[in-house]
Structure formats: C-alpha cells, structure tokens
Protein backbone atom coordinates (compact mmCIF):
# COMPACT_ATOMS: atom_id res chain seq x y z
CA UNK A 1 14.32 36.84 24.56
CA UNK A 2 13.43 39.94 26.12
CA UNK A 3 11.75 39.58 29.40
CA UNK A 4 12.61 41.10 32.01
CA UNK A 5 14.80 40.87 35.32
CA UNK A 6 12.90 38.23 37.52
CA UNK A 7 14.08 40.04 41.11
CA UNK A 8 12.91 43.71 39.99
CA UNK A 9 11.49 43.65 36.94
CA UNK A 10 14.17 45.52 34.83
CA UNK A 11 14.90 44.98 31.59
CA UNK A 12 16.83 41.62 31.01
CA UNK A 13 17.62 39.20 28.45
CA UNK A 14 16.08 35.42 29.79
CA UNK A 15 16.96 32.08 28.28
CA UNK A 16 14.54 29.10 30.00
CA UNK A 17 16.04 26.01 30.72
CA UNK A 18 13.93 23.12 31.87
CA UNK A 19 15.11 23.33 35.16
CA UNK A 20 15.94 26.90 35.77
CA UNK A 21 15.84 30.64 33.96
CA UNK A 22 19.36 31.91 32.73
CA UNK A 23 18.58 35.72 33.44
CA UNK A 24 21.13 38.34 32.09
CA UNK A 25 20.66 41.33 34.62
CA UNK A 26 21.10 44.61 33.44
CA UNK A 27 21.44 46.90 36.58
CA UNK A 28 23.83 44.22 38.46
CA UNK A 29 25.55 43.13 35.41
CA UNK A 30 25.22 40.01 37.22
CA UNK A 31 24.18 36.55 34.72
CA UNK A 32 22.04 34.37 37.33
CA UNK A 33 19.98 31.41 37.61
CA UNK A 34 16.89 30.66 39.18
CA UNK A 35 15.12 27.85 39.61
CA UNK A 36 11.10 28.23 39.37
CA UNK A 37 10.18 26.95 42.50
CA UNK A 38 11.99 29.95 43.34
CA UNK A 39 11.22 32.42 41.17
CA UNK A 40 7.52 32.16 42.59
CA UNK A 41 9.12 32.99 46.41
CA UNK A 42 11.10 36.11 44.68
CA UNK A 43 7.96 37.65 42.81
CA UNK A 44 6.89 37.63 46.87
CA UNK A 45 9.57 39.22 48.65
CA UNK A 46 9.31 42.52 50.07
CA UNK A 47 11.75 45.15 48.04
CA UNK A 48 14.13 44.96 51.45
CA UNK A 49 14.51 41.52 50.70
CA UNK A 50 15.20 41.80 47.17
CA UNK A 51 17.65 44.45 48.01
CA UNK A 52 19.37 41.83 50.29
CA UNK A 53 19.08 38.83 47.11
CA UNK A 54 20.82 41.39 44.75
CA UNK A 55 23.42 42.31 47.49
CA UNK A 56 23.83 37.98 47.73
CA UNK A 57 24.15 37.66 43.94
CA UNK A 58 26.68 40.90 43.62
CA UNK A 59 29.05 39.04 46.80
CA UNK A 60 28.89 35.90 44.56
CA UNK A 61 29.81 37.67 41.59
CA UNK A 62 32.77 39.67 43.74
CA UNK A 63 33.79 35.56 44.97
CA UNK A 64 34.73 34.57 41.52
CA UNK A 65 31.30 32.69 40.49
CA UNK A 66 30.27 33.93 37.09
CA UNK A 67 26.66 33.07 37.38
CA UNK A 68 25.13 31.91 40.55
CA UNK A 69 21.77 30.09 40.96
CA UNK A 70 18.93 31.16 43.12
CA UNK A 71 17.45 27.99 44.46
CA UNK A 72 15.08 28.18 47.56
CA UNK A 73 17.80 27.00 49.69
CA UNK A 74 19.39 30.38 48.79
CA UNK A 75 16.36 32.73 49.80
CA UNK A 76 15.94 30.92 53.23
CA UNK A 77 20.13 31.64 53.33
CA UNK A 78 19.24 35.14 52.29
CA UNK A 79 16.62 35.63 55.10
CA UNK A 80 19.09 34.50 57.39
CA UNK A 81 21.82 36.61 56.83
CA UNK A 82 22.12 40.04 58.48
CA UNK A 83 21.47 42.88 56.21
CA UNK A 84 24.57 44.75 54.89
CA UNK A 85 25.66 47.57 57.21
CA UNK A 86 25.24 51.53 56.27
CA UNK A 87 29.02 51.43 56.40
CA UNK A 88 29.56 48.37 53.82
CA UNK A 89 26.88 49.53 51.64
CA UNK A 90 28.84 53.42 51.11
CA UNK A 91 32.03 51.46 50.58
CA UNK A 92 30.64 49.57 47.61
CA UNK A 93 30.24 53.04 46.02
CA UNK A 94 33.68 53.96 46.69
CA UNK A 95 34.94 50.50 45.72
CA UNK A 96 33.62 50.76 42.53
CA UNK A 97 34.87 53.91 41.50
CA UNK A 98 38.12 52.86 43.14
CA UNK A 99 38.54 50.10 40.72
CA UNK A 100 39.12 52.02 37.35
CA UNK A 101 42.61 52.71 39.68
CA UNK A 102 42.09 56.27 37.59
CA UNK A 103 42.95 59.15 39.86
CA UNK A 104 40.25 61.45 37.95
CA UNK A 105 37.66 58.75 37.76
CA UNK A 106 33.87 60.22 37.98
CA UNK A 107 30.53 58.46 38.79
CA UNK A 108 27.68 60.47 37.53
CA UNK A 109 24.55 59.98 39.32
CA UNK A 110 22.18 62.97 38.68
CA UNK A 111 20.78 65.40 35.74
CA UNK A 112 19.01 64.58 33.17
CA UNK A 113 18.33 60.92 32.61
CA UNK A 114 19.83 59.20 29.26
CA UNK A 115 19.97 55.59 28.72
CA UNK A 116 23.59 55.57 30.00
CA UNK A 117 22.79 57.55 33.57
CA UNK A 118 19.84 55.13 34.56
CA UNK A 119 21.83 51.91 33.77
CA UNK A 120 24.40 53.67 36.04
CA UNK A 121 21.51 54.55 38.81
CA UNK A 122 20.62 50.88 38.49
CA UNK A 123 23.97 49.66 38.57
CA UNK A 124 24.76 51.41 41.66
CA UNK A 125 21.55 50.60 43.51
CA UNK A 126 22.52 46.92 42.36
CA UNK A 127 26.11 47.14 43.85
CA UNK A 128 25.19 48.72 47.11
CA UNK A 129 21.74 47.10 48.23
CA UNK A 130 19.69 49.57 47.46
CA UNK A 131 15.70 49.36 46.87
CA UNK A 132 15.42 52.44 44.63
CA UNK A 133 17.92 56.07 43.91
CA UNK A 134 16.80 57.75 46.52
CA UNK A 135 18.83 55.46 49.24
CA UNK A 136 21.54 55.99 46.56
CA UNK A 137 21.36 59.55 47.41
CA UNK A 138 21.96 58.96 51.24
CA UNK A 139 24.58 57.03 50.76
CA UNK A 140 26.68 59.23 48.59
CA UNK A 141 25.86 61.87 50.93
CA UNK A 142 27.24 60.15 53.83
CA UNK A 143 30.49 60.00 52.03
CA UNK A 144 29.97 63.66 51.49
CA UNK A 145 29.65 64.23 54.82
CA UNK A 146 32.89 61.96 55.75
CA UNK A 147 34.96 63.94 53.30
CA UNK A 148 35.38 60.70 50.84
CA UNK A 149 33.46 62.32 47.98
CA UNK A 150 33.42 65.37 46.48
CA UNK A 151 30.64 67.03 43.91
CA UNK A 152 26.84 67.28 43.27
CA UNK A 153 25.46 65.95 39.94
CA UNK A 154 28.86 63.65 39.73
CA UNK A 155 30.69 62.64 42.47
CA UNK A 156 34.56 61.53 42.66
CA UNK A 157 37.12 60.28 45.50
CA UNK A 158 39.17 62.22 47.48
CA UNK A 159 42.66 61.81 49.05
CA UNK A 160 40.66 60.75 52.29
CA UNK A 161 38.14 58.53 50.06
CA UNK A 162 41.38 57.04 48.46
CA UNK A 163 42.62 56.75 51.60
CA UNK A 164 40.15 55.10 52.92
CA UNK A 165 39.60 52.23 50.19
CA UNK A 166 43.67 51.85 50.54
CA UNK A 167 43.51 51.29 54.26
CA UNK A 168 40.37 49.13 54.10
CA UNK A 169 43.10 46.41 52.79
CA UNK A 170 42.21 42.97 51.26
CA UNK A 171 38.94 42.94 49.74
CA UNK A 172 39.81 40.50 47.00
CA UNK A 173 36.93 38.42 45.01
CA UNK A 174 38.12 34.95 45.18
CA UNK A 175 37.37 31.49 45.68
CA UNK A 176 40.68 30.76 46.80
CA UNK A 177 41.63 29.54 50.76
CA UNK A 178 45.52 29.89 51.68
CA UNK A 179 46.36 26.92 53.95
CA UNK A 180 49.44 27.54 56.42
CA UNK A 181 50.20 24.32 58.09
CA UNK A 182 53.01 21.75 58.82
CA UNK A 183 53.82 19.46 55.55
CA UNK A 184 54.56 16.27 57.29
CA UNK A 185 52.98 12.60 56.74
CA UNK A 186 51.49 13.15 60.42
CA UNK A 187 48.90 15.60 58.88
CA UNK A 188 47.76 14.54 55.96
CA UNK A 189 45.01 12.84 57.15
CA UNK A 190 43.95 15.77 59.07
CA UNK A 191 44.52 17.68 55.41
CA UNK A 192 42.78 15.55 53.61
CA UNK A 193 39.37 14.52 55.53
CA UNK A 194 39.37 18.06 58.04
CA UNK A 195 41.04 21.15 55.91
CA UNK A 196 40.47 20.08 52.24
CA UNK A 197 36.70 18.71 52.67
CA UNK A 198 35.54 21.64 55.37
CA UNK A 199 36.69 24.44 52.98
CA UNK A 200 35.14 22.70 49.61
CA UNK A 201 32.34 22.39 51.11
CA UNK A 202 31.88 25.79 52.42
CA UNK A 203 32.32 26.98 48.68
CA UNK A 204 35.81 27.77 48.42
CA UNK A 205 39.19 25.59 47.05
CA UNK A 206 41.86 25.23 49.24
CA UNK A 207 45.91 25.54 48.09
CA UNK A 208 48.81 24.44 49.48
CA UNK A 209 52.21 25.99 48.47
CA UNK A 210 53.97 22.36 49.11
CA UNK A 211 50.87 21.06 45.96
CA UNK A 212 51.24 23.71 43.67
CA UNK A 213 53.70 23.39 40.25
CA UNK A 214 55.68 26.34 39.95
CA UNK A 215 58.93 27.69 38.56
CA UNK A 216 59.42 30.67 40.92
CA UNK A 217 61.54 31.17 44.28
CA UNK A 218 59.06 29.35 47.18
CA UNK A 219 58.31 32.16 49.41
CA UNK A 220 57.81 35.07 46.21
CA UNK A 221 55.53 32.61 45.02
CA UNK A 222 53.53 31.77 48.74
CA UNK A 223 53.53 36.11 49.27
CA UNK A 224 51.75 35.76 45.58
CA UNK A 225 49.06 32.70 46.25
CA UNK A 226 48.05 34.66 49.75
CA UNK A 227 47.32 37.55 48.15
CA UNK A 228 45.18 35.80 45.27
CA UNK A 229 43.58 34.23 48.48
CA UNK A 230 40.09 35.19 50.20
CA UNK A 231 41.00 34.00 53.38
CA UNK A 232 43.65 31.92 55.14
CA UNK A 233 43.50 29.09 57.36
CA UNK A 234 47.12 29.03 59.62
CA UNK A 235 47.18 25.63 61.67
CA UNK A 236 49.96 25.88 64.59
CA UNK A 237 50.20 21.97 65.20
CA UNK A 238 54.01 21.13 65.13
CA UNK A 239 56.61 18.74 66.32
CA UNK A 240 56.88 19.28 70.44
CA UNK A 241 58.62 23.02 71.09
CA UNK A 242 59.11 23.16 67.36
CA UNK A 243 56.93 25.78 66.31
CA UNK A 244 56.17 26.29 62.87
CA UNK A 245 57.93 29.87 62.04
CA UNK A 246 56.38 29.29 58.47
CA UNK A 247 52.72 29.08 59.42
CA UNK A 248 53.49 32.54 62.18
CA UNK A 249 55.01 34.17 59.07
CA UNK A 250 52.39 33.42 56.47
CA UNK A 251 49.64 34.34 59.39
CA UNK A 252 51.15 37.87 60.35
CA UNK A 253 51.75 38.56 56.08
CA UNK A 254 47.73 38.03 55.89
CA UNK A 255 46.97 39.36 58.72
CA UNK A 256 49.21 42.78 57.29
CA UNK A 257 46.52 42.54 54.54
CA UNK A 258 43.49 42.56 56.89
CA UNK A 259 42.31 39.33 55.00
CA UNK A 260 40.42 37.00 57.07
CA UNK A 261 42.57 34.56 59.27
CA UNK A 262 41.05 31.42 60.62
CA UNK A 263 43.66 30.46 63.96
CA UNK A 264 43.59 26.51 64.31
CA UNK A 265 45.72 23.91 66.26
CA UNK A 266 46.08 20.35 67.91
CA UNK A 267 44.61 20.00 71.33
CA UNK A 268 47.71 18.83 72.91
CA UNK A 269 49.75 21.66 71.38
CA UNK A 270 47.63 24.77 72.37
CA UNK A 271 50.03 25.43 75.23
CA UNK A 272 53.29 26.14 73.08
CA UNK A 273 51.32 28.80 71.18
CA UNK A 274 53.39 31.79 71.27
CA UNK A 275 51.52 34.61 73.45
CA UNK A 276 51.42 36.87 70.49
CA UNK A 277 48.38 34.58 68.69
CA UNK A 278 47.06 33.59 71.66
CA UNK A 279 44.15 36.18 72.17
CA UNK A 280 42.90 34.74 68.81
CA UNK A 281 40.35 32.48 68.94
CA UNK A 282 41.90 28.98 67.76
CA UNK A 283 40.20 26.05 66.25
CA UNK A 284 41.29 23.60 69.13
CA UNK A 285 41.01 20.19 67.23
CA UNK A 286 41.82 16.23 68.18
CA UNK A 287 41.20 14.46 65.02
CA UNK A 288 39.78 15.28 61.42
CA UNK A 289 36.09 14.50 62.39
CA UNK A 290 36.08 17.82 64.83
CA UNK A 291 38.37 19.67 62.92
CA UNK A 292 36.13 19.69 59.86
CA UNK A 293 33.11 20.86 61.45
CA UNK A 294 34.84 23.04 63.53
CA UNK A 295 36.31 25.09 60.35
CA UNK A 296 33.27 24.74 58.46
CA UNK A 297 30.98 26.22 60.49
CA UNK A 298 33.89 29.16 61.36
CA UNK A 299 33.94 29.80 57.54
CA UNK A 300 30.26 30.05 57.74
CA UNK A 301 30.26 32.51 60.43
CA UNK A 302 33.03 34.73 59.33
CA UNK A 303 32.85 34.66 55.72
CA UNK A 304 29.41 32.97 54.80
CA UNK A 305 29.30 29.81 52.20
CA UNK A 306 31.46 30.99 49.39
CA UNK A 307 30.25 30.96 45.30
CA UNK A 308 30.82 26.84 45.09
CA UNK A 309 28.81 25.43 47.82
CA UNK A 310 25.81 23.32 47.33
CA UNK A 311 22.70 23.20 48.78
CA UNK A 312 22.00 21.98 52.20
C-alpha cells in the first residue's frame, strides 16, 4: 500500500508485518524495517537526527545488507555515533556519480522540477545526510570550490574529482573480514572462540584462504578475497623468530588499498615484530577470552557494528 516513508514522510510503498513495517524508500532506494516501538521514537527525532538514521540505513545498504531493521537499539546506536563529516558527506556525491565508471557521467540537480529531478534531489539528500536540497547545494559547491566538479544546473567530475575518488582507495560495501594469520593446530582455538566469534558478532563474516574451496593458484585467489574484503584482521603470532612473511604480505597488499587493517599478536611474541608494523597499534592478546573482546570492540571503534549484528 501506499503510505508513506516512516523517517520523512516521502512517498513509499509499506507492507505491515506483525512485528515490524517493511518500508520501500523512495529517495534512499533503501527497503527497511522498523519495528513500532520504534517507529513512535522516529516520528520524534529532530530532522538532524533523521539525517543521521538515513545516513545509518544508506552505510548498511553500502555493507551488503539488503534491508536493515530499525529497532530502538539502533536509534540509541544512531545517537551515539558521530555525525558524518563535511568531507564524507561531499564524497558520497562524487562516489555516486563515480560509480556509473562513465567518463561523461552527469548528475542533474537543478531547473525545473519533473518527477525524475526530485527523486534525484531526494536521492542525493538520502546518500549524503542531508535534511533538505539546500545542504545539497553546499555540498556540491564545496566540490566546486575544490575543483572536483564542474557545471551549474548539472554537475560532473573532473580529472581532479576522478582523481580524487581513485586515490580515496578501498571503499568497498561488504560484509566480508580477510583474516591473515598462522594456519597451525596451535591457533585454532584462538580462531575459533577469539577471531571467528568477535567478527560475527560485530556484523561481519570472517574468511580464511586455508577454508575456502577453490580451483585457482593460492595467492591470485587471497589478492582476490582481500579485495572483496571490508577490512582485514593480520595476526603476527608465529613459531619463535619465525615470522609469518604471509600475514606481512597480505597486511602491506591491504594496507596498498587503504582498507582498514586491524594489527593483532600473542603477548609473548610482540617483541619479534618487525619495526616496520610496530608504530601500529596491535591487539596484544594471551588467550581467546581477551582476544575476542579486544577485536570486537576495535571493530566497533574503527568500523562500527557491520549490517549482521544483533541487538545488544
């Protein structure tokens, strides 16, 4: 039925549950649900706080999760997160039109309004946070002013703005975690009940190369799973002045990609960390009790709870 979109009011196609709302938003594209204990907390939020909510349910959609479900838990993790910078929010414009990969691609955003140019408007505001066109407008001048866009009434990249999304590297929506580590039977325990558990339970599935059926040459097909990856987790623990040369490799390729890498080793190993790594700030761990709150909670800080994690 036609209803409308339960965070601004836009048109939207709902389907009620028992439970929850399956809304079909229009401006973000973006199928949610919402539970109605919550959707009597959204009708209240301010429009800054709806901007943030849409920015939420746009980064879940960029993770991989095809429909994510506001919950309360959700709008208490949406008042706690720090809104999106100026910066971020102009790169989502230039991300977008980036991803048509079409040299000549063109976003209008301005003249006269047809059906097609305000779902565009609302698209846009959707995709970068916005309350309403007009921050829209200060955002696509900023880029203006940077040299990344060129034009009035409809705007597209230049070789800077190109440039720039190029050079902005690994941005990939995924719910994939890389994990670099030594396959021996001396750490699977710290696999299984540290690694595994602290990155399912931050919302994203973990993948070791060593686990995965394939038919291609090992290390083509390790260069291919990191870059499918959001992030990777690169654990130094090794036999005694045996380092793993794998796990430095597989670190420096995703660090190459500016994708998130989360540093981790054994306490009583620390020391034989080469000095190249060592101004990063390791995971020290002694057993799989530490080692999974430890990497949970640095997931959480550096890259939030990703599209499958449950409420608190």
């Amino acid at each position: 039925m036609r209803d409308g979109c339960r965070i601004w009011g836009t048109e939207a196609e709902v389907h009620r549950g028992p439970d929850s709302q399956g809304v079909a938003s229009a401006p973000a594209s973006c199928d949610y649900r919402i539970s109605g204990r919550a959707e009597g907390q959204v009708k209240a939020l301010t429009d800054d706080m709806k901007a943030r909510l849409t920015w939420w349910l746009v980064e879940q959609r960029r993770q991989g999760e095809a429909c994510p479900t506001i919950t309360t838990y959700t709008l208490d993790q949406v008042r706690a997160l720090p809104a999106p910078s100026i910066t971020e929010r102009r790169d989502r414009i230039l991300d977008y039109m980036a991803g048509s990969r079409t040299l000549v691609t063109r976003l209008q955003l301005s003249g006269q309004i047809t059906p097609k140019l305000k779902q565009t408007r609302q698209k846009i505001e959707a995709l970068t946070g916005s309350q309403n066109h007009l921050e829209v407008t200060e955002l696509v001048r900023f880029a203006k002013e940077d040299g990344l866009l060129q034009g009035d009434d409809t705007v597209q990249l230049t070789f800077k703005g190109w440039k720039h999304v190029e050079e902005r590297g690994h941005r990939i929506a995924s719910i994939q975690a890389f994990v670099a580590m030594w396959f021996s039977t001396e750490m699977e325990t710290a696999y299984e009940q540290g690694f595994a558990p602290a990155i399912r339970d931050s919302g994203y599935e973990p993948v070791r190369i060593d686990r995965k059926e394939h038919v291609n040459r090992i290390d083509d097909e390790m260069i291919a799973e990191i870059r499918r990856s959001r992030f990777l987790v690169a654990d130094f623990t090794s036999e005694p002045e045996r380092p793993r040369g794998g796990v430095y490799f597989e670190a420096g390729f995703a660090y190459g990609l500016n994708m998130p890498v989360i540093w981790a080793c054994r306490k009583d190993l620390v020391e034989q960390l080469h000095f190249d790594i060592r101004q990063f700030n390791h995971i020290v761990w002694t057993e799989p009790e530490n080692l999974y709150e430890r990497l949970k909670n640095r997931i959480g800080a550096i890259l939030g709870d990703g599209p499958r994690s449950k409420p608190k």
